[in-house]
PDB file of N, CA and C in Angstrom:
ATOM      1  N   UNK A   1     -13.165  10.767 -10.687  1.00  0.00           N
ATOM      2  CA  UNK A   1     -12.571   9.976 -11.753  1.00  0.00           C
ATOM      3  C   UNK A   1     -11.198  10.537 -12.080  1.00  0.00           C
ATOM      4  N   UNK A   2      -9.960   9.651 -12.468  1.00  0.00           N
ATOM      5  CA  UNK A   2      -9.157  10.171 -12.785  1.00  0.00           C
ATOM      6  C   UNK A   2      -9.114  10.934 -14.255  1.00  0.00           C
ATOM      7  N   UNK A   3      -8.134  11.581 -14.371  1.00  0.00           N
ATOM      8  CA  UNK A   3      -8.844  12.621 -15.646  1.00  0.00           C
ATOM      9  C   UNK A   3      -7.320  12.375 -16.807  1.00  0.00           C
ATOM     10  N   UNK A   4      -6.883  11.201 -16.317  1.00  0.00           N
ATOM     11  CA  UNK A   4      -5.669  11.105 -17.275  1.00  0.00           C
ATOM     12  C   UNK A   4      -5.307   9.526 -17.137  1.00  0.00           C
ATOM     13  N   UNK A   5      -4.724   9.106 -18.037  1.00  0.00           N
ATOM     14  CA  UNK A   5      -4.671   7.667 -17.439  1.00  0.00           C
ATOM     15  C   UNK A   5      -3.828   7.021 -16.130  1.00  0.00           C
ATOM     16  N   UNK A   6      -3.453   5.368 -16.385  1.00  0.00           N
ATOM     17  CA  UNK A   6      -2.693   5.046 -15.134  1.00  0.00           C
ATOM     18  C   UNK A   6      -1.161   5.459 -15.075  1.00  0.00           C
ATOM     19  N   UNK A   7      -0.598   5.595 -16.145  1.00  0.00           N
ATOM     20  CA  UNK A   7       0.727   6.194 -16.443  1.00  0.00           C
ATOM     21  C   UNK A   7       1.307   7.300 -17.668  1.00  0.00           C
ATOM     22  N   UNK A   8       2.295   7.941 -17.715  1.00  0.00           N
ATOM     23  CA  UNK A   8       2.605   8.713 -18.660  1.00  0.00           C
ATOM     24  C   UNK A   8       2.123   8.133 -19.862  1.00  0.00           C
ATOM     25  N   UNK A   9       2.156   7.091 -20.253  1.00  0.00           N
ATOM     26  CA  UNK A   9       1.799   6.540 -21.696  1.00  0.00           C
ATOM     27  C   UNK A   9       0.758   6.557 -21.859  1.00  0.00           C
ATOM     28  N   UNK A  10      -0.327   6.697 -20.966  1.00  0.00           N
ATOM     29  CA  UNK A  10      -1.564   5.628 -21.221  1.00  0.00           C
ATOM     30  C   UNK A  10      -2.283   7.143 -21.068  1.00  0.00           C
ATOM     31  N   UNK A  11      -2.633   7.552 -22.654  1.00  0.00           N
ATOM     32  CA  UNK A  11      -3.840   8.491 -22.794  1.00  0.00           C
ATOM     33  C   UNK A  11      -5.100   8.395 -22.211  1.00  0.00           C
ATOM     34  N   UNK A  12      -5.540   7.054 -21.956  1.00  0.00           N
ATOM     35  CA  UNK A  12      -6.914   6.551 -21.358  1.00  0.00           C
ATOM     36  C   UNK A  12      -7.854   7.468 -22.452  1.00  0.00           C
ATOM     37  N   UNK A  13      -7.834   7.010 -23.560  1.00  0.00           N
ATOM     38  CA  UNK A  13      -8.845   6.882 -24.645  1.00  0.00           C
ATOM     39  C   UNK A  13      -9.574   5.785 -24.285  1.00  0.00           C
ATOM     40  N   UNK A  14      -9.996   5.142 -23.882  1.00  0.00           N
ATOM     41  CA  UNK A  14     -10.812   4.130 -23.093  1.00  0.00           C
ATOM     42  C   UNK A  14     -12.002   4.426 -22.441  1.00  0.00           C
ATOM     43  N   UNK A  15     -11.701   6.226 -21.796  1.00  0.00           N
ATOM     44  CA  UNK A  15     -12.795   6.279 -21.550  1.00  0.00           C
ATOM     45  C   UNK A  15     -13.579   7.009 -22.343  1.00  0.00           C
ATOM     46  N   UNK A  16     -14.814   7.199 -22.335  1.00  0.00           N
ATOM     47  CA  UNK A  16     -16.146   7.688 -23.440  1.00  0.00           C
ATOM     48  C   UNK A  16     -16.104   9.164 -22.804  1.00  0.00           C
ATOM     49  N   UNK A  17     -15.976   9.649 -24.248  1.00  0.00           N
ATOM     50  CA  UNK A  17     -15.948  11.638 -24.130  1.00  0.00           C
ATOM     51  C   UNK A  17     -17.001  12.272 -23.292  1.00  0.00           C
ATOM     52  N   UNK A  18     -18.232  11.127 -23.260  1.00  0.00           N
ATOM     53  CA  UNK A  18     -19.046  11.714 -22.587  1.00  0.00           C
ATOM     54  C   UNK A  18     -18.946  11.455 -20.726  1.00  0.00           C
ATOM     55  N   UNK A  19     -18.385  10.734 -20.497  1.00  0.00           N
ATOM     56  CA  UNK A  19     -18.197  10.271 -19.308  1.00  0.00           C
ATOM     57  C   UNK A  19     -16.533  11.566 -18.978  1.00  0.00           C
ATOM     58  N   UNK A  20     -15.714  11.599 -19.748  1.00  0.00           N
ATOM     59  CA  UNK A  20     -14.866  12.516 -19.116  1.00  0.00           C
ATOM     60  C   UNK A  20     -15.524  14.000 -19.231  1.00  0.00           C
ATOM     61  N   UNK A  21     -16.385  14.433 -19.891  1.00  0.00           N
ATOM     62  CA  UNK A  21     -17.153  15.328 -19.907  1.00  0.00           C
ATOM     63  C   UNK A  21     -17.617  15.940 -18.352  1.00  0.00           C
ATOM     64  N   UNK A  22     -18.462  14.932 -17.780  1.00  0.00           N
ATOM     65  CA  UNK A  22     -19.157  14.838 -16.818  1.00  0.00           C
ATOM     66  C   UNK A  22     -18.301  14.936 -15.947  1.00  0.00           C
ATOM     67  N   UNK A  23     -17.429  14.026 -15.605  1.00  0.00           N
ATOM     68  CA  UNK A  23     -16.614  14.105 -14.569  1.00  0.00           C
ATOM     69  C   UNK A  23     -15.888  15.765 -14.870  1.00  0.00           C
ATOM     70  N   UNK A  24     -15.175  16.044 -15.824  1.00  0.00           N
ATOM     71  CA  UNK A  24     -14.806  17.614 -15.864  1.00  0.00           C
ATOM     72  C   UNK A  24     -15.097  18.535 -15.442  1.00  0.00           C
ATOM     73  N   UNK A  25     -16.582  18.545 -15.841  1.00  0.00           N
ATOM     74  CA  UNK A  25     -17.838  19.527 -14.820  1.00  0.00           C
ATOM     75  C   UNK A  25     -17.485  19.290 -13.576  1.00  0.00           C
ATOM     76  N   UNK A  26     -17.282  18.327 -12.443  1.00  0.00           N
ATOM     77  CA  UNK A  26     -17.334  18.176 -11.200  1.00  0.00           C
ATOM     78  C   UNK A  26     -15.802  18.200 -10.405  1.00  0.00           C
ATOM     79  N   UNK A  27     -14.785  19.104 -11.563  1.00  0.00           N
ATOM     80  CA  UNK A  27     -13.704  18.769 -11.065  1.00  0.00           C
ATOM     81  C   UNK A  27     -13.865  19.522  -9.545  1.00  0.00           C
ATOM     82  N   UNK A  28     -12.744  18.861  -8.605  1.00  0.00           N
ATOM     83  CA  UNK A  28     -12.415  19.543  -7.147  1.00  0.00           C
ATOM     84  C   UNK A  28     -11.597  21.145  -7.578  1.00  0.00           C
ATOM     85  N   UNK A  29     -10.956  20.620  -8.412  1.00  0.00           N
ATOM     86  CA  UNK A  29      -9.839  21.760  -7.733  1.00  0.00           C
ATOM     87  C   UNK A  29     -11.243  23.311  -8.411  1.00  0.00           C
ATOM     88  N   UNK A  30     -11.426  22.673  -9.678  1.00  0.00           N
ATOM     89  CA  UNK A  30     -12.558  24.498 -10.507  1.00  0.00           C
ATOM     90  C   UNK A  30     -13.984  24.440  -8.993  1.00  0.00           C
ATOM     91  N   UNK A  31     -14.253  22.844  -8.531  1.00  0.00           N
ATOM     92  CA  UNK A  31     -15.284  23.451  -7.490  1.00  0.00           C
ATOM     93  C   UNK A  31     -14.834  24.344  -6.604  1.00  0.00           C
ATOM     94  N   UNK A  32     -13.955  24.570  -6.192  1.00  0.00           N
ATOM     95  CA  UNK A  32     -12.975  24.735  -4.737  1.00  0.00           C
ATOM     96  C   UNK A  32     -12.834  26.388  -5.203  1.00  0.00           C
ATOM     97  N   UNK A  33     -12.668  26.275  -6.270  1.00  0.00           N
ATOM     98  CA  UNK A  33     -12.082  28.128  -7.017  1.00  0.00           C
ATOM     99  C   UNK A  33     -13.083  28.342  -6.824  1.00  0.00           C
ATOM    100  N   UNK A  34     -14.360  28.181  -7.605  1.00  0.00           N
ATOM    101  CA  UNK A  34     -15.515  29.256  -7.844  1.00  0.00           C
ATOM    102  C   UNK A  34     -15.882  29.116  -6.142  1.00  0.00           C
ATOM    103  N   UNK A  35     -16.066  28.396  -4.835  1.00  0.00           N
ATOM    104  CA  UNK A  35     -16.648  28.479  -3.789  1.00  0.00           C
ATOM    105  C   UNK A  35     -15.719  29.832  -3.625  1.00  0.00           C
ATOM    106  N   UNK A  36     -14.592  29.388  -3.104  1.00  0.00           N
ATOM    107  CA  UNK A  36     -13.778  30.451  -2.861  1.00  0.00           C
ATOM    108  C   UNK A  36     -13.782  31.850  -3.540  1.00  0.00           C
ATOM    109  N   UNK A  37     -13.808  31.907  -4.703  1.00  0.00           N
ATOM    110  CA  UNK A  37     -14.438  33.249  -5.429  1.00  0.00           C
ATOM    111  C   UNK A  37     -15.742  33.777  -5.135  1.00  0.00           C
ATOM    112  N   UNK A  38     -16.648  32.733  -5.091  1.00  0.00           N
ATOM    113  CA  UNK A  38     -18.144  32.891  -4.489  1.00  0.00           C
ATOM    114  C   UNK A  38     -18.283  34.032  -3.175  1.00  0.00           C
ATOM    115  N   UNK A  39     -17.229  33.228  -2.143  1.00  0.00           N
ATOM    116  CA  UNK A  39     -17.137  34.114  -0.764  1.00  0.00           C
ATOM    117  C   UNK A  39     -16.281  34.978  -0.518  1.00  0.00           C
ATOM    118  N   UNK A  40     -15.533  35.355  -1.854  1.00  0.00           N
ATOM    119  CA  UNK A  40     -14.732  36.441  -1.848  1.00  0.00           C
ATOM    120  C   UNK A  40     -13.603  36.701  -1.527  1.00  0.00           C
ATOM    121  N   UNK A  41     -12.775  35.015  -1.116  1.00  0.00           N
ATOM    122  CA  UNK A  41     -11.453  35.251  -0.773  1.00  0.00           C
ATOM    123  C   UNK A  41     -10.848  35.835  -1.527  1.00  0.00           C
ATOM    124  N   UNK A  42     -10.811  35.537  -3.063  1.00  0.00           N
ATOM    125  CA  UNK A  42      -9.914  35.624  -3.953  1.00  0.00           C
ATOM    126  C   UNK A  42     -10.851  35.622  -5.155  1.00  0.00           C
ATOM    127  N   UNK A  43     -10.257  36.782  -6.077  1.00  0.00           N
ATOM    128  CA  UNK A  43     -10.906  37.175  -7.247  1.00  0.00           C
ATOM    129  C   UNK A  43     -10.399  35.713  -8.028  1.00  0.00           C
ATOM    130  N   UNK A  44     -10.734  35.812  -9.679  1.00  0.00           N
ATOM    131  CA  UNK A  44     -10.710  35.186 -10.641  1.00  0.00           C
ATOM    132  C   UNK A  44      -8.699  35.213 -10.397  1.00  0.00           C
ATOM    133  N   UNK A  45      -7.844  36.423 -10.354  1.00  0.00           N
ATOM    134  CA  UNK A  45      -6.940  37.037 -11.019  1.00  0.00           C
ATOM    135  C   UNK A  45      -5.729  35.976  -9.433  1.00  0.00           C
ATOM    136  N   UNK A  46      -6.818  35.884  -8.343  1.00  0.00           N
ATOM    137  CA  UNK A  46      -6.347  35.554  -7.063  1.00  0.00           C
ATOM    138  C   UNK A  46      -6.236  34.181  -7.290  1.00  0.00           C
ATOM    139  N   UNK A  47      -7.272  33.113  -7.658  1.00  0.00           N
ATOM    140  CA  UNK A  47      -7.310  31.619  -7.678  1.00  0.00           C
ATOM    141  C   UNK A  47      -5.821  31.099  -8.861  1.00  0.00           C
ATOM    142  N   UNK A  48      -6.042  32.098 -10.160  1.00  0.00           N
ATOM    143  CA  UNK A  48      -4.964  31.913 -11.070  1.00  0.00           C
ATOM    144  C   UNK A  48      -3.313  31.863 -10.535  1.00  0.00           C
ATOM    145  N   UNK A  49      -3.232  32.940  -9.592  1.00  0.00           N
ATOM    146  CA  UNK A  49      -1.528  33.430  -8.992  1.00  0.00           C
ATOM    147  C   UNK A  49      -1.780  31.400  -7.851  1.00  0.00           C
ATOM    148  N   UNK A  50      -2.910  31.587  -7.140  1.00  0.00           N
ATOM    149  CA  UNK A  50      -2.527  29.906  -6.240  1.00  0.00           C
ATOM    150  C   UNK A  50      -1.977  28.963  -7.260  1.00  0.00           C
ATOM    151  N   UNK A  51      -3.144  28.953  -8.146  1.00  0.00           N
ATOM    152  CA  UNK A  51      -2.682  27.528  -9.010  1.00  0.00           C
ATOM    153  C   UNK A  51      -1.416  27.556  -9.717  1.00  0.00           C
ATOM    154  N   UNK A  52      -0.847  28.814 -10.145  1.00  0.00           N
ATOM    155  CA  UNK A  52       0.373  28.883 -10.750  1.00  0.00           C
ATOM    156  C   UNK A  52       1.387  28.443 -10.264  1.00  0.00           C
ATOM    157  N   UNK A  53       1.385  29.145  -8.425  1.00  0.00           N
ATOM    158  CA  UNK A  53       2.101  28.701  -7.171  1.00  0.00           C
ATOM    159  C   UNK A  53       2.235  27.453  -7.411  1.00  0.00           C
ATOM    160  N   UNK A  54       1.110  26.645  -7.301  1.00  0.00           N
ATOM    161  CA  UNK A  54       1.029  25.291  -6.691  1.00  0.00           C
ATOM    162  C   UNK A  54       1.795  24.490  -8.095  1.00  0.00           C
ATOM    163  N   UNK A  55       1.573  24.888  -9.062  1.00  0.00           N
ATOM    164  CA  UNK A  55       2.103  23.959 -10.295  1.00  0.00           C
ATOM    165  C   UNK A  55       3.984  24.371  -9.910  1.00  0.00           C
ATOM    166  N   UNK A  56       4.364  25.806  -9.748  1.00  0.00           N
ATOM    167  CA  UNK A  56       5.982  25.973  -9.810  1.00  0.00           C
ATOM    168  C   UNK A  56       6.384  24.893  -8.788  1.00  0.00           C
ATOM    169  N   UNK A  57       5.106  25.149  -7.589  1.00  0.00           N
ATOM    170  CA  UNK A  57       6.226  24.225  -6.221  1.00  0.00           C
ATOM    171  C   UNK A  57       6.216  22.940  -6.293  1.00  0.00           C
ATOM    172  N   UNK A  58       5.006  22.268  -7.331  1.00  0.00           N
ATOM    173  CA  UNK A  58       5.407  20.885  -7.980  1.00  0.00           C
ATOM    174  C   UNK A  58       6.511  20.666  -8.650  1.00  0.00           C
ATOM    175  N   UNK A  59       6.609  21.123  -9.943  1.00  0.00           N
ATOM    176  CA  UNK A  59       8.046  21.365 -10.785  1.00  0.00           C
ATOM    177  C   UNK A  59       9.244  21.616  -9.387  1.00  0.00           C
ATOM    178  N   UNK A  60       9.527  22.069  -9.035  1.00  0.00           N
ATOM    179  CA  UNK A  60      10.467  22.414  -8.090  1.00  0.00           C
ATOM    180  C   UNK A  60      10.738  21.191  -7.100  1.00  0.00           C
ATOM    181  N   UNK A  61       9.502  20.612  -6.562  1.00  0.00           N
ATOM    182  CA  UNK A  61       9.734  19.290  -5.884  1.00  0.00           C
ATOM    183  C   UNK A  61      10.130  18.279  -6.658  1.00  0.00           C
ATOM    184  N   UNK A  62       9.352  18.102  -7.930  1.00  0.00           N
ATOM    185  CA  UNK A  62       9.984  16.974  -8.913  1.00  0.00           C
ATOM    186  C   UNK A  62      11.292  16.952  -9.063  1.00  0.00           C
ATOM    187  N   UNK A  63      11.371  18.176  -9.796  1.00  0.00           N
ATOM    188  CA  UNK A  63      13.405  18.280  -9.750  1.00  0.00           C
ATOM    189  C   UNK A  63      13.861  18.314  -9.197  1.00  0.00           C
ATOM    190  N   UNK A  64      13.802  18.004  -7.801  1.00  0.00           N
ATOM    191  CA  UNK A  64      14.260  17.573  -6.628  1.00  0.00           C
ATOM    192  C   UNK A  64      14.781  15.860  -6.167  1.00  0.00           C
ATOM    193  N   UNK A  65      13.755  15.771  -6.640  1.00  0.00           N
ATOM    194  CA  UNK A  65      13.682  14.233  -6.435  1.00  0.00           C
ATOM    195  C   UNK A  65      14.062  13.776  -7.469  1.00  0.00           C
ATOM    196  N   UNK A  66      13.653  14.413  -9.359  1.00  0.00           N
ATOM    197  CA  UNK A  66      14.661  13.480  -9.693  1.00  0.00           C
ATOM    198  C   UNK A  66      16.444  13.623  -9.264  1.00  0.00           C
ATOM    199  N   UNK A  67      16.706  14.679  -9.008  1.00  0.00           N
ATOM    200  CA  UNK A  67      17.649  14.833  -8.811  1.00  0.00           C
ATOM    201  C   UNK A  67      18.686  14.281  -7.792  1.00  0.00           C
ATOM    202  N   UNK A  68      17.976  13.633  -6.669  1.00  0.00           N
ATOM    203  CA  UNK A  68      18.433  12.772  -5.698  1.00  0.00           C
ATOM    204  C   UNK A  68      19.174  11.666  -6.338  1.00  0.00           C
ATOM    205  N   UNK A  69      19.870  10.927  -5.617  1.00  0.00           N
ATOM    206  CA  UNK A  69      21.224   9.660  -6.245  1.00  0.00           C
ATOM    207  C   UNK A  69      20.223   8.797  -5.854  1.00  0.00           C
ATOM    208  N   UNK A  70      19.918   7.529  -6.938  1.00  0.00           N
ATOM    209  CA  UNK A  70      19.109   6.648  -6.758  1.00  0.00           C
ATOM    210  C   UNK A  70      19.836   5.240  -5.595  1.00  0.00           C
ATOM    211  N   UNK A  71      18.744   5.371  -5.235  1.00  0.00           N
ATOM    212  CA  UNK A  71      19.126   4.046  -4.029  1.00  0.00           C
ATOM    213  C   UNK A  71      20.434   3.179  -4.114  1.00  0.00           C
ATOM    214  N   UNK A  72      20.669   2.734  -3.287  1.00  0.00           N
ATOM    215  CA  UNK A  72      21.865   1.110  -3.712  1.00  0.00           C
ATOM    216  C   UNK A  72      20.569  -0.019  -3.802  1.00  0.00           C
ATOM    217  N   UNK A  73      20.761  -0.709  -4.697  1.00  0.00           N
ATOM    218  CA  UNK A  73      19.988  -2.152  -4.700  1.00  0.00           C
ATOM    219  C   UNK A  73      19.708  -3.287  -3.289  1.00  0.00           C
ATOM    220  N   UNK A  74      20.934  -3.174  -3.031  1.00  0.00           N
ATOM    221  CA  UNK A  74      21.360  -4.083  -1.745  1.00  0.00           C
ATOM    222  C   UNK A  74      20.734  -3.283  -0.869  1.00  0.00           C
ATOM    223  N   UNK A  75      20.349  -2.265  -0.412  1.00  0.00           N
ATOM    224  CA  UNK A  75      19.793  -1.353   0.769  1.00  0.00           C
ATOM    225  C   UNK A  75      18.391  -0.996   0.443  1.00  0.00           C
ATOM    226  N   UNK A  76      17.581  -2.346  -0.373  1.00  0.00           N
ATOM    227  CA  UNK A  76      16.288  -2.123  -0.170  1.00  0.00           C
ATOM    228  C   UNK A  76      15.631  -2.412   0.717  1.00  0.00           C
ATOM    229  N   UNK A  77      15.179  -3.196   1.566  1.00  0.00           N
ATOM    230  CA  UNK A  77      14.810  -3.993   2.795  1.00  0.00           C
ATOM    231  C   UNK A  77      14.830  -2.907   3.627  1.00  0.00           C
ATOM    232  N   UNK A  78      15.879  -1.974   3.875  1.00  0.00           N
ATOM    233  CA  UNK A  78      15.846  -1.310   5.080  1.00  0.00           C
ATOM    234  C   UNK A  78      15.051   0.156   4.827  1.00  0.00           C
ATOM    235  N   UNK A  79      15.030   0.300   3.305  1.00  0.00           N
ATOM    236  CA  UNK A  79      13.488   1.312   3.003  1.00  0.00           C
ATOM    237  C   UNK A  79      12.126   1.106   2.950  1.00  0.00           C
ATOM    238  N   UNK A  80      11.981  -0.564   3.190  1.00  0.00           N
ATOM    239  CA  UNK A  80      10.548  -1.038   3.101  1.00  0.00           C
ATOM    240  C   UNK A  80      10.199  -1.369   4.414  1.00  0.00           C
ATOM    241  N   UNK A  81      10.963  -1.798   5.439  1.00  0.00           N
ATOM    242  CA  UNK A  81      10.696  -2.765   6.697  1.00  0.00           C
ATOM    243  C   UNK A  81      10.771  -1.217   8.031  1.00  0.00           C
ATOM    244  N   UNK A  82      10.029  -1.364   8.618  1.00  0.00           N
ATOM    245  CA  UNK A  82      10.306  -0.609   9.939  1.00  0.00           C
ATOM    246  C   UNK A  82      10.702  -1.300  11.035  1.00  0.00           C
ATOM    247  N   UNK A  83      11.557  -0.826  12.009  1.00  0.00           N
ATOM    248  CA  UNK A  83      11.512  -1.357  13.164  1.00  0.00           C
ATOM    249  C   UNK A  83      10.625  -1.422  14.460  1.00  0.00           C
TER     250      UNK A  83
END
């Protein structure tokens, strides 16, 4: 389940506390830590330094991209169509 709504605005209060509850329990990324902690790749202190990683090199890609010069209008067609 998604755990936030369809866009920045949309809190998705819609769905029932008890239903995001449930789904919370079954998140991927906390299953994926404790397996991995389970078999000893990486302590508690080890899964924390990945996820930190993984959030900077998001931030870092975002500001990337916003940072790119937005398209020309007229040169859409040739970003949607392949040859």
């Amino acid at each position: 389940m998604r755990m936030h709504g369809h866009a920045e605005h949309d809190p998705a209060d819609y769905v029932p506390d008890e239903v995001r509850e449930l789904w919370a329990k079954r998140d991927p990324v906390e299953e994926c830590a404790g397996r991995v902690i389970e078999l000893g790749f990486l302590d508690t202190d080890g899964v924390a330094a990945v996820k930190q990683q993984a959030h900077q090199t998001a931030l870092e890609n975002r500001n990337k991209a916003l940072g790119m010069p937005m398209p020309e209008p007229d040169d859409e067609e040739g970003r949607v169509y392949a040859d």
